[in-house]
N, C-alpha and C. Protein backbone atom coordinates (compact mmCIF):
# COMPACT_ATOMS: atom_id res chain seq x y z
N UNK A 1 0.81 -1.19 0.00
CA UNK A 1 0.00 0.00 0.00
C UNK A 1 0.86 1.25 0.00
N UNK A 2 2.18 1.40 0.66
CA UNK A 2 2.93 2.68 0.89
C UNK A 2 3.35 3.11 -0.32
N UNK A 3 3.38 1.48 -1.38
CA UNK A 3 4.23 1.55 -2.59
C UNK A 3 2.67 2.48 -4.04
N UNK A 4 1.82 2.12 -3.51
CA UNK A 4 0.44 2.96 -4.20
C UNK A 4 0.66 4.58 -3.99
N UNK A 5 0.91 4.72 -3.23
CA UNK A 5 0.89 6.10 -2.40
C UNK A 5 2.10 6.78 -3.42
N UNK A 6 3.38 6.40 -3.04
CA UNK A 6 4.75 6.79 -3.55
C UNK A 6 4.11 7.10 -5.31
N UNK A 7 3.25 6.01 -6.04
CA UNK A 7 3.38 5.68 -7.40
C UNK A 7 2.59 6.91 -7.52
N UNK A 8 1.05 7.41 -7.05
CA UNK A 8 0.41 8.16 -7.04
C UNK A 8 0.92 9.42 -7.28
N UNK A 9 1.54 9.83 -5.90
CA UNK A 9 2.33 11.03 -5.67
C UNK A 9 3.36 11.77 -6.81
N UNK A 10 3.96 10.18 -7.56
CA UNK A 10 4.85 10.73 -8.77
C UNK A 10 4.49 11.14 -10.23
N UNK A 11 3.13 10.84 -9.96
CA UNK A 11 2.81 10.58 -11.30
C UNK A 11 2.72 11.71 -11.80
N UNK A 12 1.89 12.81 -10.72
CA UNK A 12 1.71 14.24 -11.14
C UNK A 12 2.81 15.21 -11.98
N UNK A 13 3.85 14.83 -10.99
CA UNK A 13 4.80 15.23 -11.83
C UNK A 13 5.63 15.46 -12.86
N UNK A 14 5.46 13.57 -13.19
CA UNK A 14 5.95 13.78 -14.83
C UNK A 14 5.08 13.74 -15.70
N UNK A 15 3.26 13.97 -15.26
CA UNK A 15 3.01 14.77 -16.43
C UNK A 15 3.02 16.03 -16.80
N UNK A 16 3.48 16.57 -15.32
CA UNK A 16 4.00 18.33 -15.49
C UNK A 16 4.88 18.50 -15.97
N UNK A 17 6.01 17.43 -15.68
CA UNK A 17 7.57 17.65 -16.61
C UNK A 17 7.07 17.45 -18.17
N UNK A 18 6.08 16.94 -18.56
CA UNK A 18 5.82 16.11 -20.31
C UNK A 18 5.22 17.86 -20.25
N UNK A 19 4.00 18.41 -19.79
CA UNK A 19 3.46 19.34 -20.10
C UNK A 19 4.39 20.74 -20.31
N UNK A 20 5.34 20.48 -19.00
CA UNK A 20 6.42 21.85 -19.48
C UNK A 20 6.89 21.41 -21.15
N UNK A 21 7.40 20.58 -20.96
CA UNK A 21 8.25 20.42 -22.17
C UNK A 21 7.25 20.19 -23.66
N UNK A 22 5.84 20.28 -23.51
CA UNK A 22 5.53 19.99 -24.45
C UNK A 22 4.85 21.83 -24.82
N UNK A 23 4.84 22.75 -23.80
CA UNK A 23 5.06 24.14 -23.72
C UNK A 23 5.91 25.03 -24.02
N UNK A 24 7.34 24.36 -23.74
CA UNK A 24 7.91 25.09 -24.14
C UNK A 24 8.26 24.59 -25.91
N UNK A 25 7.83 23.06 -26.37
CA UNK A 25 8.11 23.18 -27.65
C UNK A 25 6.93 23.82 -28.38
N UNK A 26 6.06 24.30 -27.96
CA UNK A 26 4.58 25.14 -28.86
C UNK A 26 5.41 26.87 -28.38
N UNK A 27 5.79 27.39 -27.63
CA UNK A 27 6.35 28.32 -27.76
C UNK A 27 7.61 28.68 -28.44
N UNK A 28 8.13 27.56 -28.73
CA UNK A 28 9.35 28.01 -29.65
C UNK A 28 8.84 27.79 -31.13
N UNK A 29 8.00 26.49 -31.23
CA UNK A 29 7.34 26.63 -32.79
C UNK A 29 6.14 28.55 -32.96
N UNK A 30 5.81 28.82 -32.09
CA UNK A 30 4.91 30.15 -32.01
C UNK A 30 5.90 31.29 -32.43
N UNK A 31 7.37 31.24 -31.88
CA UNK A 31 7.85 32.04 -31.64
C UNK A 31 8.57 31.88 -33.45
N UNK A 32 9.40 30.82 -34.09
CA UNK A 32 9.69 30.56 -35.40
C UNK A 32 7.99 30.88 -36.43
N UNK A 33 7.15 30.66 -36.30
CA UNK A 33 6.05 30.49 -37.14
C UNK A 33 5.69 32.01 -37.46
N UNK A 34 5.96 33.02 -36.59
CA UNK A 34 5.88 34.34 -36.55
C UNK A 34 7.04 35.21 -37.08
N UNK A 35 8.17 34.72 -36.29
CA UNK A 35 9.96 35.30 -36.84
C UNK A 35 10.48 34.68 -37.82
N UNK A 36 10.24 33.63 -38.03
CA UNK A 36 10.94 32.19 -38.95
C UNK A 36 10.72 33.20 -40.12
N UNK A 37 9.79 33.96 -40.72
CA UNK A 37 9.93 34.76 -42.07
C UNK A 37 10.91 35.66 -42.17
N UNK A 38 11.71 35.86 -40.91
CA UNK A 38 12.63 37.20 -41.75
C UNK A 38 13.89 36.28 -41.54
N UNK A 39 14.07 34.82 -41.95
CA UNK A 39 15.17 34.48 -42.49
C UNK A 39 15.35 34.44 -43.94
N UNK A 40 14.16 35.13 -44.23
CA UNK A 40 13.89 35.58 -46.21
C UNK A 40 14.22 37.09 -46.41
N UNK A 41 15.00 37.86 -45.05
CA UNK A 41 15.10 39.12 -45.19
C UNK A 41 16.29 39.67 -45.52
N UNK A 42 16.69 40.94 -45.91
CA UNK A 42 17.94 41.55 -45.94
C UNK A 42 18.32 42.08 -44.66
N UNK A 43 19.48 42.64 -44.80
CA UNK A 43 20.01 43.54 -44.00
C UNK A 43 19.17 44.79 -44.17
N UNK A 44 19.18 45.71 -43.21
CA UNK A 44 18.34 46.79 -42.91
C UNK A 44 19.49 47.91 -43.34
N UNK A 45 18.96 49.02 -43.96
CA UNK A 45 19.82 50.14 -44.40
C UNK A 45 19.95 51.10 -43.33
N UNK A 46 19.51 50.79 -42.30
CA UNK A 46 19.27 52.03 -41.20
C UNK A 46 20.69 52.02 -40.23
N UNK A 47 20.96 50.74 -39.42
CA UNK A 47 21.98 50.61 -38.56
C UNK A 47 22.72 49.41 -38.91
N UNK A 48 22.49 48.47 -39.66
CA UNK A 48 22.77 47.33 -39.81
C UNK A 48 24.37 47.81 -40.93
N UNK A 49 24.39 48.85 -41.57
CA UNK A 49 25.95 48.77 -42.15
C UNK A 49 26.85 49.11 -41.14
N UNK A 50 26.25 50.07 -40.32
CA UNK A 50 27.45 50.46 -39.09
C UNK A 50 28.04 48.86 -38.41
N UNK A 51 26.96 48.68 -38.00
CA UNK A 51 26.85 47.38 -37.14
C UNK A 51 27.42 46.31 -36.76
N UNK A 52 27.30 45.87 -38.66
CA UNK A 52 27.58 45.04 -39.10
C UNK A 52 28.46 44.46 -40.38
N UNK A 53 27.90 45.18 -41.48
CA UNK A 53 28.45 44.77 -43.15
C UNK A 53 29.64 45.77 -43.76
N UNK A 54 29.51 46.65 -42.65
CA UNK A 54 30.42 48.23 -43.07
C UNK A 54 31.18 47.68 -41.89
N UNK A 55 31.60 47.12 -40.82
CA UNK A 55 32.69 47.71 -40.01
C UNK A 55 33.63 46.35 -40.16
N UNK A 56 34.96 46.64 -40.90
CA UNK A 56 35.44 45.24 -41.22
C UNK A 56 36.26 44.70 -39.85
N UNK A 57 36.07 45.26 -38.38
CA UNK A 57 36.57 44.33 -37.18
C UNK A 57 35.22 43.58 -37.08
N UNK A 58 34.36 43.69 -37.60
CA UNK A 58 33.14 42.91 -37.25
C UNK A 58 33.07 41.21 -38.53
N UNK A 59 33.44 41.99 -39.64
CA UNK A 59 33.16 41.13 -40.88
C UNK A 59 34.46 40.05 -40.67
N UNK A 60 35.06 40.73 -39.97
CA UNK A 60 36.21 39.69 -39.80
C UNK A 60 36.59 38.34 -39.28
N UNK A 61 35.12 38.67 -38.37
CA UNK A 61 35.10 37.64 -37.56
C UNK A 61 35.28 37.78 -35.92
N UNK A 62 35.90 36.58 -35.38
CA UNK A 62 36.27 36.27 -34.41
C UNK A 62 37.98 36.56 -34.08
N UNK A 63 38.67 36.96 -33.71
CA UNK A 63 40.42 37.25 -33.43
C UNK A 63 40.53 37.78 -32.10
N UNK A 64 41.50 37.44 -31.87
CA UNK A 64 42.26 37.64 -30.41
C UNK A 64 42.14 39.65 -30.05
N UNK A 65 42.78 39.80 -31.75
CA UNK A 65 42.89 41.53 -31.87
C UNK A 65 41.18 41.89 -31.89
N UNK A 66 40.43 41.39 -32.81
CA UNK A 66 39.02 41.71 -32.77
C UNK A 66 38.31 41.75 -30.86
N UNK A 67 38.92 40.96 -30.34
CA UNK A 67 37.95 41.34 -29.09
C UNK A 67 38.63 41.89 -28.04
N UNK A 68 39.88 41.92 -28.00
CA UNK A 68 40.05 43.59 -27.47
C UNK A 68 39.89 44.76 -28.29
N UNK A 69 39.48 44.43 -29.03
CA UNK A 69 39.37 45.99 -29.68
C UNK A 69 37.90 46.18 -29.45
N UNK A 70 37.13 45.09 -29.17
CA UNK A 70 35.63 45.32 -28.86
C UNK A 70 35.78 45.91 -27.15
N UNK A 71 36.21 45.72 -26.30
CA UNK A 71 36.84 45.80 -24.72
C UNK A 71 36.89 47.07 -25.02
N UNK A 72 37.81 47.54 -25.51
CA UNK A 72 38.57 49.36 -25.58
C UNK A 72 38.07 50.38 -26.36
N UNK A 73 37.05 49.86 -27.29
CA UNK A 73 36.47 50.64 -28.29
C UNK A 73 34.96 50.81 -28.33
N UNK A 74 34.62 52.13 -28.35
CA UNK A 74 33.16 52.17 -28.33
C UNK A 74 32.86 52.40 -30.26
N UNK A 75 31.31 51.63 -30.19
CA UNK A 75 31.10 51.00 -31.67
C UNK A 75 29.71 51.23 -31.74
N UNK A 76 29.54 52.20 -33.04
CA UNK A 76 28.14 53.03 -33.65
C UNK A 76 27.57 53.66 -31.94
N UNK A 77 28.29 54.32 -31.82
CA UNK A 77 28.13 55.40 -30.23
C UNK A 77 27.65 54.46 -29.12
N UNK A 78 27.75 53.21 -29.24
CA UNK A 78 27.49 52.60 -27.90
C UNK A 78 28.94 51.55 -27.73
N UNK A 79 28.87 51.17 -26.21
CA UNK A 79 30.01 50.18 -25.13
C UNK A 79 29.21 48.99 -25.32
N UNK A 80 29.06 48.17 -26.39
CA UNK A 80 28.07 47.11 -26.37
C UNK A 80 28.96 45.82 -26.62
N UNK A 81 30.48 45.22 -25.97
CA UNK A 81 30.66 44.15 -26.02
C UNK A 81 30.36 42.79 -26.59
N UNK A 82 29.72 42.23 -25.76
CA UNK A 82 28.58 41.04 -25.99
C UNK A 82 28.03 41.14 -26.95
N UNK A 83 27.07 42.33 -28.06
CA UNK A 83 26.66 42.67 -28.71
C UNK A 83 27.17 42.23 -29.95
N UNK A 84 28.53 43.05 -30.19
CA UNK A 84 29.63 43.05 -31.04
C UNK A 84 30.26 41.65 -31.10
N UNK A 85 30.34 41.06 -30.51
CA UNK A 85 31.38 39.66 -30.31
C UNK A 85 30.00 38.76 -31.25
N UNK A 86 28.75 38.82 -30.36
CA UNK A 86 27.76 37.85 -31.27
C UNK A 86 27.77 38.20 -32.54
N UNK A 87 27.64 39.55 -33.66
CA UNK A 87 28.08 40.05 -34.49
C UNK A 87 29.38 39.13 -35.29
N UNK A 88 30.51 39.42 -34.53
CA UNK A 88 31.55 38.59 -34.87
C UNK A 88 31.88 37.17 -35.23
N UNK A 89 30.46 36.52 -33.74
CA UNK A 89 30.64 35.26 -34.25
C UNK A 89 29.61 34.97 -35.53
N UNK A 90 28.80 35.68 -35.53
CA UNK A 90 27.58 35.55 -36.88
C UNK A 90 28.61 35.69 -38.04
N UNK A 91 29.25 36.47 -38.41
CA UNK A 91 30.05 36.94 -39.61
C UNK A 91 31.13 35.71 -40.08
N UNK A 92 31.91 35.29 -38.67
CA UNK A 92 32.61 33.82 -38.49
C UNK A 92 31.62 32.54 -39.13
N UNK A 93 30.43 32.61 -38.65
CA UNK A 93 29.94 31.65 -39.28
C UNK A 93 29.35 31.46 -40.57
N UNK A 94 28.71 32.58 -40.42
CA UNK A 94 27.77 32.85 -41.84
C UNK A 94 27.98 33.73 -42.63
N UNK A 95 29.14 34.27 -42.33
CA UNK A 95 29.93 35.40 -43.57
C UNK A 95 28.75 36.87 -43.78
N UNK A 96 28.45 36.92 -44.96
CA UNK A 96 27.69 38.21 -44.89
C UNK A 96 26.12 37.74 -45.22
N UNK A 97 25.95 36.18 -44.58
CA UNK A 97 24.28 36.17 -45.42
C UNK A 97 23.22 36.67 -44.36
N UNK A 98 22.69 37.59 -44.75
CA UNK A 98 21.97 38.11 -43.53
C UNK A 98 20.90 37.29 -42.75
N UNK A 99 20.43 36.37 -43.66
CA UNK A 99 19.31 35.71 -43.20
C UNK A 99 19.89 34.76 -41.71
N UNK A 100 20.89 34.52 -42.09
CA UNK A 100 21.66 33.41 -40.98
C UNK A 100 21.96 34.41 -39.45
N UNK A 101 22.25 35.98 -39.93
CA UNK A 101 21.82 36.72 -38.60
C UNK A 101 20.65 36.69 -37.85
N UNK A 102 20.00 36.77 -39.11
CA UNK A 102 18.14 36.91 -38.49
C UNK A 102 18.09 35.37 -37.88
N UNK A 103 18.33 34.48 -38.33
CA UNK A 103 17.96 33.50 -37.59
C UNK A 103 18.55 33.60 -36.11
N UNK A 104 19.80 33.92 -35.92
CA UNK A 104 20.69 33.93 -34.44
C UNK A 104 19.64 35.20 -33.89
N UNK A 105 18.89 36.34 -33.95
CA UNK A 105 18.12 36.68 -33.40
C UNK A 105 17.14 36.01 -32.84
N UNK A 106 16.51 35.48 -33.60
CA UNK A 106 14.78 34.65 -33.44
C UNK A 106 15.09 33.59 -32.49
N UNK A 107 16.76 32.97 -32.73
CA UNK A 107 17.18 31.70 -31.94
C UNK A 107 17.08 32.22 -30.24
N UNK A 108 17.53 33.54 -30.33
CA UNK A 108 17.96 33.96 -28.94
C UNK A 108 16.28 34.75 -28.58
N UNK A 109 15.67 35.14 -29.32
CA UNK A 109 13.87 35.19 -28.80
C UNK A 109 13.58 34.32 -28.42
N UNK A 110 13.62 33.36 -28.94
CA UNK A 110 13.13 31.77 -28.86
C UNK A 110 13.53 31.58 -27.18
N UNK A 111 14.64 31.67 -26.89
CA UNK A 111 15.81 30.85 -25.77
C UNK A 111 14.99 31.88 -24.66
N UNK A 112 14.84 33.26 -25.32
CA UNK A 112 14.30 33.95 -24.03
C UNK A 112 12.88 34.12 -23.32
N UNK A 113 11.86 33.60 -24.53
CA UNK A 113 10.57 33.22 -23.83
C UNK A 113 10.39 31.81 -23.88
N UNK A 114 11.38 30.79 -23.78
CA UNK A 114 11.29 29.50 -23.13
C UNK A 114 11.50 29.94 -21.44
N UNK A 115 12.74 30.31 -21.32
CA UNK A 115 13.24 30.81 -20.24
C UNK A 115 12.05 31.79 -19.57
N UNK A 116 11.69 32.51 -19.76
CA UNK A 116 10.53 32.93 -19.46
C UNK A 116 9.44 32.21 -18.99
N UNK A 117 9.01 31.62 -19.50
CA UNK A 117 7.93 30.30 -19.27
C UNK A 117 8.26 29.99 -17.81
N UNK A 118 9.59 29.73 -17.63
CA UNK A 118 9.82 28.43 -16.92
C UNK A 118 10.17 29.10 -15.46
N UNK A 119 10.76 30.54 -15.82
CA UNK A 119 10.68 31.42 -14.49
C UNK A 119 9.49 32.06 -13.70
N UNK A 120 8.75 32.23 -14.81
CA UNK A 120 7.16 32.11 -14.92
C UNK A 120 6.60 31.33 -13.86
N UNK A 121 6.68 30.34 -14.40
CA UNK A 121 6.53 28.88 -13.80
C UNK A 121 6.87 28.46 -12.59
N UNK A 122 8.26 28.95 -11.96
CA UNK A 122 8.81 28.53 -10.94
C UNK A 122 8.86 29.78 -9.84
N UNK A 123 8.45 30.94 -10.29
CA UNK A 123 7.43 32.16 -9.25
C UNK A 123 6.41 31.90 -8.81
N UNK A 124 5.71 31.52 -9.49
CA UNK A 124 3.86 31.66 -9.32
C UNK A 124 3.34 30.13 -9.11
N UNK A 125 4.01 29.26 -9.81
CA UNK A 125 3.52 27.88 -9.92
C UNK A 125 2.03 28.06 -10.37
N UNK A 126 2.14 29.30 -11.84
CA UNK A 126 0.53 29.17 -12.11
C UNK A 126 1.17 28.60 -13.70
N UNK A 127 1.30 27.72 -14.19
CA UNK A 127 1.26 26.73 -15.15
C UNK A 127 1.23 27.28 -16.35
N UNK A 128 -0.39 27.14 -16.32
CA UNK A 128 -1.11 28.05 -17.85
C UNK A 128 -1.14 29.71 -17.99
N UNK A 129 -0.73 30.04 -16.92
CA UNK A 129 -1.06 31.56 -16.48
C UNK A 129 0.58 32.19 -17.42
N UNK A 130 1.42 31.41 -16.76
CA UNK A 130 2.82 31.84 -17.64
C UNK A 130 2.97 31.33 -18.41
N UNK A 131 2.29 30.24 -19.41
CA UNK A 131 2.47 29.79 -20.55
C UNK A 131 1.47 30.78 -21.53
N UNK A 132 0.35 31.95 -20.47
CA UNK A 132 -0.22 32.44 -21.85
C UNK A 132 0.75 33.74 -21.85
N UNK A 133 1.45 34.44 -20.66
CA UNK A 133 2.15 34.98 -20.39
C UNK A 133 3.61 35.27 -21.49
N UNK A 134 4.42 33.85 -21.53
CA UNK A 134 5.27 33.85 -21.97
C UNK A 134 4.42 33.91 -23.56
N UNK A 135 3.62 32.67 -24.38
CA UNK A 135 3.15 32.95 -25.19
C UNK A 135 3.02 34.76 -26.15
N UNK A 136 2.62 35.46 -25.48
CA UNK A 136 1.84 36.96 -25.28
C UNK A 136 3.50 37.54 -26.02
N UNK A 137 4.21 37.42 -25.05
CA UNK A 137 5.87 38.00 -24.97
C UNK A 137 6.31 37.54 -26.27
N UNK A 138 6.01 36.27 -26.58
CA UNK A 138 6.58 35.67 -28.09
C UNK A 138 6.51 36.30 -29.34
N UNK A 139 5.40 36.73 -29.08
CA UNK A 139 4.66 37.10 -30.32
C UNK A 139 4.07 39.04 -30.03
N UNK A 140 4.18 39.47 -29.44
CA UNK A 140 4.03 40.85 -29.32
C UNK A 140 4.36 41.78 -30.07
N UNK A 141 3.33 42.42 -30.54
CA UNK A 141 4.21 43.99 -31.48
C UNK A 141 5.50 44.38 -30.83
N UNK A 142 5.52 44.47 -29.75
CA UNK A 142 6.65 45.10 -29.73
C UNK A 142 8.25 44.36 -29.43
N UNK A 143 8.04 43.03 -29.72
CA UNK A 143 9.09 42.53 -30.04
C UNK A 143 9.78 42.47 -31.39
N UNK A 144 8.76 42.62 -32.38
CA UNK A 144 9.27 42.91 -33.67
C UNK A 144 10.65 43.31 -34.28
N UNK A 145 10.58 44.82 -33.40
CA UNK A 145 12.13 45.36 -33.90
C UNK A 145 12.97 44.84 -33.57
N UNK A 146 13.32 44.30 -31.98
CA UNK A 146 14.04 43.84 -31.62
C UNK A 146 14.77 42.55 -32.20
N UNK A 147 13.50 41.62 -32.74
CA UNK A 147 13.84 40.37 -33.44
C UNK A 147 14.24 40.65 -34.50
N UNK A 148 13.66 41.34 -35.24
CA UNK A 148 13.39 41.57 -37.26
C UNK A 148 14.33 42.20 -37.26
N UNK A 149 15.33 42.86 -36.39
CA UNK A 149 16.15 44.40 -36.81
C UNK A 149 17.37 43.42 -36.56
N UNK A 150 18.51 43.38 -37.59
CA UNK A 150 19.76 42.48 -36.99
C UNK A 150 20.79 43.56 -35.72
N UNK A 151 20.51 44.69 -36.52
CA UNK A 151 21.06 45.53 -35.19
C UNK A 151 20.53 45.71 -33.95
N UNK A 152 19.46 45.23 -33.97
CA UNK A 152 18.94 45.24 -32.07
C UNK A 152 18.99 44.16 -31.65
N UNK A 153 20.28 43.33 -31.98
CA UNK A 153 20.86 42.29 -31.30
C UNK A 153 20.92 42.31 -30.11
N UNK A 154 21.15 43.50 -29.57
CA UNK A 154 21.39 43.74 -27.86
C UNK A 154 20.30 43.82 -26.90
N UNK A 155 19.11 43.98 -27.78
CA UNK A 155 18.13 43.85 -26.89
C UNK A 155 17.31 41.92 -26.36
N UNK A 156 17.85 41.37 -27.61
CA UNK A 156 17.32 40.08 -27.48
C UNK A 156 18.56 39.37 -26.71
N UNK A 157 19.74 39.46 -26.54
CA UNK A 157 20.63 38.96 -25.76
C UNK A 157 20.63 39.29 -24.61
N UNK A 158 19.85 40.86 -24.15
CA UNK A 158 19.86 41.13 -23.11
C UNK A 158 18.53 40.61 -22.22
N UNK A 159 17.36 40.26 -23.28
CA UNK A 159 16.64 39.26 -22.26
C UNK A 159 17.01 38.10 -21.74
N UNK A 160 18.05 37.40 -23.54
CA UNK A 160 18.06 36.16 -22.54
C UNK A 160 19.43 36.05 -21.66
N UNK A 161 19.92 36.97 -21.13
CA UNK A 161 20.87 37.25 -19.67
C UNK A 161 19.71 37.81 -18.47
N UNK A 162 19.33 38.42 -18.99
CA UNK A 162 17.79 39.08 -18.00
C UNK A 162 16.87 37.85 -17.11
N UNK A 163 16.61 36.61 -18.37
CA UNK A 163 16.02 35.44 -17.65
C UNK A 163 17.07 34.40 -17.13
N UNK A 164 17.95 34.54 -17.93
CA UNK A 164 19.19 33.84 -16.64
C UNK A 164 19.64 34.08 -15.08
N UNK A 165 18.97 35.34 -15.01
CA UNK A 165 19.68 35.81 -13.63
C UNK A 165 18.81 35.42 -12.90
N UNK A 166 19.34 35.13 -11.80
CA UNK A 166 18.34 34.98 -10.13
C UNK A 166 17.95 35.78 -9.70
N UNK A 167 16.94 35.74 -9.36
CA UNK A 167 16.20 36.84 -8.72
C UNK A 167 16.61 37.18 -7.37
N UNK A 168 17.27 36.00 -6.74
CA UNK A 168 17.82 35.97 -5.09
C UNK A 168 19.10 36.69 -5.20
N UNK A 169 19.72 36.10 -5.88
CA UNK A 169 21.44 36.46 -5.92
C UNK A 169 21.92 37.47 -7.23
N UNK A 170 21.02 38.04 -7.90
CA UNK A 170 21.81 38.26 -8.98
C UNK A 170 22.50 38.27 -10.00
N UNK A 171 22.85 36.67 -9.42
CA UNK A 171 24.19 36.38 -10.29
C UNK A 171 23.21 35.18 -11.82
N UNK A 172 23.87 35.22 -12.61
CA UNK A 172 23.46 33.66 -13.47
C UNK A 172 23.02 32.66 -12.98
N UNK A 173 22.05 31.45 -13.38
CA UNK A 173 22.16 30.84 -13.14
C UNK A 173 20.67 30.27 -13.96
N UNK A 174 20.66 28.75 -13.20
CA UNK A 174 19.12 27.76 -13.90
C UNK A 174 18.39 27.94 -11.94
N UNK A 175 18.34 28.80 -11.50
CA UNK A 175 17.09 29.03 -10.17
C UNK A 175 17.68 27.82 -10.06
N UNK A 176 19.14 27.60 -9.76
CA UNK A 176 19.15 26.66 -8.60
C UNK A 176 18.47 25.42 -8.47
N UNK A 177 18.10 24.73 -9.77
CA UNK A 177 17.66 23.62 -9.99
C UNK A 177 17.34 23.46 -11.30
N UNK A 178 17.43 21.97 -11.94
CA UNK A 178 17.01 21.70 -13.55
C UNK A 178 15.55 21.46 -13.56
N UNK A 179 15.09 21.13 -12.56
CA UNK A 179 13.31 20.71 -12.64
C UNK A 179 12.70 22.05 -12.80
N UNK A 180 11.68 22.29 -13.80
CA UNK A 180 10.87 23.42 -13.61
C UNK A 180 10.01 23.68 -12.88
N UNK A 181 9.44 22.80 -11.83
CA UNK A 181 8.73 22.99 -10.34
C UNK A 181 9.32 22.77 -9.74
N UNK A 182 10.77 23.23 -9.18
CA UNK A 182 11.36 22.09 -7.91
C UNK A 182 11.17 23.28 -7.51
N UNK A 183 10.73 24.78 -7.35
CA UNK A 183 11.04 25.58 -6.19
C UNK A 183 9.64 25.77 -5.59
N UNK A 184 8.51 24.92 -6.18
CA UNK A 184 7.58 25.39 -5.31
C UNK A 184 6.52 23.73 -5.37
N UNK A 185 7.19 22.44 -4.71
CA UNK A 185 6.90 21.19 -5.03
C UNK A 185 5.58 21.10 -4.65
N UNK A 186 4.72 21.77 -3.28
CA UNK A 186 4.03 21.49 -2.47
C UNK A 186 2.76 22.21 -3.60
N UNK A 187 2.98 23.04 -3.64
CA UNK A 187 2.00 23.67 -4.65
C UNK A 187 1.75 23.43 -6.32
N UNK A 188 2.77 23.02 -6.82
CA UNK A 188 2.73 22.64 -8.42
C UNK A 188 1.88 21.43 -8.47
């Protein structure tokens, strides 16, 4: 009988673990089904030559000299590091095809309303509440520029560092556990 009890008790859970995970794959297909079109796009004439196609420490790639010079140098009037280096590695990989930028945008939307979901999730332990939540965030007018624009790279990298951080400490991290209910067991 103790062994009924134990079986009971577990079961809930991994259909919450199947349900996260079957949430966060409808939010990343939501999030491609909406962005997934501007891997048919160009480069943007507005900021995207500074940025990107015009500055040849960027087109260059990845180098030892390229990222201190990103460290010591301010680039199209901003200190944007991180910014510039993803830039670098896009150019390293995919040379000048823009579409392969746009995708490393949408990839890092994608990464940041999964992550979302799941912090969502592990605040409130309201399930569907942050899955319409995160959903909402996926797909919002006003994520547009941020995704569609290859130069507002910095805003989509900076969510997904934004949902990395702990809310306790500050610092990086996965909340201190891989389960997406382990911080609130009694209630999920």
């Amino acid at each position: 009988m103790h062994r009924i009890r134990n079986t009971q008790l577990a079961a809930p859970r991994t259909n919450r673990s199947w349900q996260t995970i079957g949430i966060c794959i409808a939010l990343a297909a939501l999030s491609w089904l909406v962005f997934g079109q501007t891997l048919r796009h160009d480069f943007v004439n507005y900021d995207d030559p500074r940025y990107v196609y015009e500055n040849t420490k960027i087109t260059d790639g990845l180098s030892i000299s390229g990222i201190a010079w990103v460290f010591t140098h301010i680039h199209s009037m901003n200190w944007h590091p991180l910014t510039t280096i993803s830039h670098m590695l896009d150019c390293q990989l995919y040379g000048l095809k823009a579409g392969w930028h746009h995708f490393t945008n949408v990839l890092l939307h994608t990464i940041a309303v999964i992550l979302l979901f799941i912090a969502l999730q592990q605040m409130t332990c309201a399930f569907w509440r942050s899955a319409f939540v995160a959903a909402v965030f996926a797909i919002h007018p006003l994520r547009v520029e941020s995704v569609a624009w290859i130069a507002e790279r910095k805003d989509v990298l900076s969510g997904v560092f934004f949902m990395l951080t702990d809310r306790r400490s500050g610092v990086i991290s996965l909340w201190h556990s891989s389960l997406p209910v382990a911080s609130c067991p009694n209630r999920c």
